[in-house]
Protein backbone atom coordinates (compact mmCIF):
# COMPACT_ATOMS: atom_id res chain seq x y z
CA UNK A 1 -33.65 138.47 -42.99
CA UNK A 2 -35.51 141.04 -45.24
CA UNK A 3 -39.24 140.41 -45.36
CA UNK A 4 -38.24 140.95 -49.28
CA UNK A 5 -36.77 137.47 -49.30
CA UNK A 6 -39.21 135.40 -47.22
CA UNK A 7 -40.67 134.25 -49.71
CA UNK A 8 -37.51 133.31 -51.44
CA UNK A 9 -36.49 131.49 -48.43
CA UNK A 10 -40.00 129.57 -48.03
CA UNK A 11 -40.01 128.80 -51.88
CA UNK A 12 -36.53 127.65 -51.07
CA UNK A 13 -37.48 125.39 -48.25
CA UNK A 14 -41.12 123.68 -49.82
CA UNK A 15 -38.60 123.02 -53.25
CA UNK A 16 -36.40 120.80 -50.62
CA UNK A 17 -39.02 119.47 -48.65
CA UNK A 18 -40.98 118.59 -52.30
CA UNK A 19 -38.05 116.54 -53.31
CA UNK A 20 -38.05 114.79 -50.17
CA UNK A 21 -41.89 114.01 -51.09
CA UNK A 22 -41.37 113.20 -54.15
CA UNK A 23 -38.85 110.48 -53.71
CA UNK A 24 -41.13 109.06 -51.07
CA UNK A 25 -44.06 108.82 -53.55
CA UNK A 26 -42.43 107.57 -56.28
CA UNK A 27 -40.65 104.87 -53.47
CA UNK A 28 -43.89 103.56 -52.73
CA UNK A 29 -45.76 103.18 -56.08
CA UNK A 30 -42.87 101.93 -57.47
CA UNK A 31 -42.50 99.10 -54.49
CA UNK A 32 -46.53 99.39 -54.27
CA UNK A 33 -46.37 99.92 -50.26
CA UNK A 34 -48.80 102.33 -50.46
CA UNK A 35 -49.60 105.90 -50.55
CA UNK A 36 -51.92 106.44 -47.64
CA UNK A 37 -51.08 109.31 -46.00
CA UNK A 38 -49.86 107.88 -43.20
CA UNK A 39 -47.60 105.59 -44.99
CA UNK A 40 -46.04 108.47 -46.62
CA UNK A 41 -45.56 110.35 -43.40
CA UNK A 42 -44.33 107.62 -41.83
CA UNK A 43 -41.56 107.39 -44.52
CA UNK A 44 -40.90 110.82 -45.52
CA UNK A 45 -40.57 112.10 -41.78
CA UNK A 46 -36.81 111.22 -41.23
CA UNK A 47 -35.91 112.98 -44.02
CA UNK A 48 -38.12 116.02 -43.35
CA UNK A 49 -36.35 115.96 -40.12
CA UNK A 50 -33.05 115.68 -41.94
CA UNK A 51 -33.65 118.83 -44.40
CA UNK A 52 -34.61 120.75 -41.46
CA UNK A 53 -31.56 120.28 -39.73
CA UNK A 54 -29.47 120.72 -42.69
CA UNK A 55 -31.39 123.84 -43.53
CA UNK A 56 -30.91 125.25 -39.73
CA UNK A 57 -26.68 123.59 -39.13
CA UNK A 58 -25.81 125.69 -42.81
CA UNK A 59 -27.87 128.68 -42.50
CA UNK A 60 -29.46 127.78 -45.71
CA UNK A 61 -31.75 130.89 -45.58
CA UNK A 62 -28.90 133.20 -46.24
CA UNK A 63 -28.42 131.71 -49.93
CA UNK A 64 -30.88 129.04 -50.25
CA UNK A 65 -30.01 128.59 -53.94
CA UNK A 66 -26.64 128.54 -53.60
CA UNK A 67 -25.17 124.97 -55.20
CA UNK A 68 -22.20 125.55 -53.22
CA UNK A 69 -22.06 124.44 -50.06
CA UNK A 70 -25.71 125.16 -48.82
CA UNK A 71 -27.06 123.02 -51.26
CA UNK A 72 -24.51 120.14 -51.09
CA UNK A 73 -24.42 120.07 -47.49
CA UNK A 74 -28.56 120.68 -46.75
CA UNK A 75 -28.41 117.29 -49.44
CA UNK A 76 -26.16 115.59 -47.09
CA UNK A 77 -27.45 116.58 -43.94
CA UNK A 78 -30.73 115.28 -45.24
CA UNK A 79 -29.71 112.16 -46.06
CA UNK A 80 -27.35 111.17 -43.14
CA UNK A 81 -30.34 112.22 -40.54
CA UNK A 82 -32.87 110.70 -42.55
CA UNK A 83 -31.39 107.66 -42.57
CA UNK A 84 -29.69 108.04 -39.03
CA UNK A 85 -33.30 108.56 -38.00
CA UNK A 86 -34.51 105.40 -39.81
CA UNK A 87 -31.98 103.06 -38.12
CA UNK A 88 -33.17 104.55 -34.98
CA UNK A 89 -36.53 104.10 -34.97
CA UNK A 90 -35.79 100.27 -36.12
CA UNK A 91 -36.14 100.94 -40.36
CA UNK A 92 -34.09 99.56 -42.75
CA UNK A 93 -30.99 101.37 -44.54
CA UNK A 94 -29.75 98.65 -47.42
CA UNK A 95 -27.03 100.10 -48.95
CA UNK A 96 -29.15 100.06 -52.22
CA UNK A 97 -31.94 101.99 -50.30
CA UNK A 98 -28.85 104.58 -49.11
CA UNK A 99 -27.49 104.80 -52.84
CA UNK A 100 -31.03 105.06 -54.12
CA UNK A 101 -32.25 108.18 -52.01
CA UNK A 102 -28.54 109.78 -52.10
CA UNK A 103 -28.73 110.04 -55.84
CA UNK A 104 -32.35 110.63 -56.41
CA UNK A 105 -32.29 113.42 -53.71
CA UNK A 106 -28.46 114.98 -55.15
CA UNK A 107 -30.22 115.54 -58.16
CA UNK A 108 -33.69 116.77 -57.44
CA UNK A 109 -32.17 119.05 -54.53
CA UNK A 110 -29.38 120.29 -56.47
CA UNK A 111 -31.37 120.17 -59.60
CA UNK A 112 -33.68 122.06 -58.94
CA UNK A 113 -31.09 125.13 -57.34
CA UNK A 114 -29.31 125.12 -61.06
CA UNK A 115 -32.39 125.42 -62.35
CA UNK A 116 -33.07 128.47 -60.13
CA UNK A 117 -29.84 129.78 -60.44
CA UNK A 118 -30.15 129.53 -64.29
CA UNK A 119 -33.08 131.76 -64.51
CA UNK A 120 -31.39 134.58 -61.68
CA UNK A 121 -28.72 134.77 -64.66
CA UNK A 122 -30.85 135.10 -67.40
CA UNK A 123 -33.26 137.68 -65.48
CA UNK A 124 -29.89 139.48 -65.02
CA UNK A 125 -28.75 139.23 -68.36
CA UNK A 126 -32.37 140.86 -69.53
CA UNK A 127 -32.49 143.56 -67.71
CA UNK A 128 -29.23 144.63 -68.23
């Protein structure tokens, strides 16, 4: 990796890891479960866990804001461990809980890579 896009890569991974935060805070004020940070550890590790793997089983460094199929598969990756690790560790998965945090997380974690991917065009177009 070029040390030109490190910080590509590690604006890259927070943006994942911030939607995996952000679903978890918004999960517990909405339920009002708390937001204590170890509540919010507690819940938002599986997934961490989750996006790391995805990140490191699709090479998601080489194109981090690639849509296609880094971002789709880091998204699923994420959620199957995340919730493979909450079943483990004796946590719930309700279906609603599965549809809930597939959806929210498809469009934060794909969201924000069109977004990204968006601006790379229009930068593009400008200077050219």
């Amino acid at each position: 990796m070029r040390s030109s896009t490190v910080p590509r890569v590690l604006a890259s991974l927070l943006a994942d890891l911030a939607c995996v935060l952000a679903f978890v805070l918004i999960g517990k004020a909405d339920h009002e479960t708390g937001t204590a940070l170890a509540s919010v550890a507690a819940t938002a590790w599986p997934f961490a866990a989750g996006t790391a793997l995805g990140w490191v089983v699709t090479l998601a460094w080489t194109a981090p804001v690639r849509i296609w199929p880094t971002g789709v598969f880091v998204w699923a990756v994420t959620v199957a461990g995340g919730m493979t690790l909450r079943l483990l560790t004796g946590e719930g998965a309700p279906l609603s809980f599965v549809l809930v945090t597939s959806l929210f997380l498809a469009a934060t974690m794909l969201g924000w890579r069109a977004v990204a991917r968006l601006l790379d065009a229009r930068t593009r177009r400008h200077r050219a």
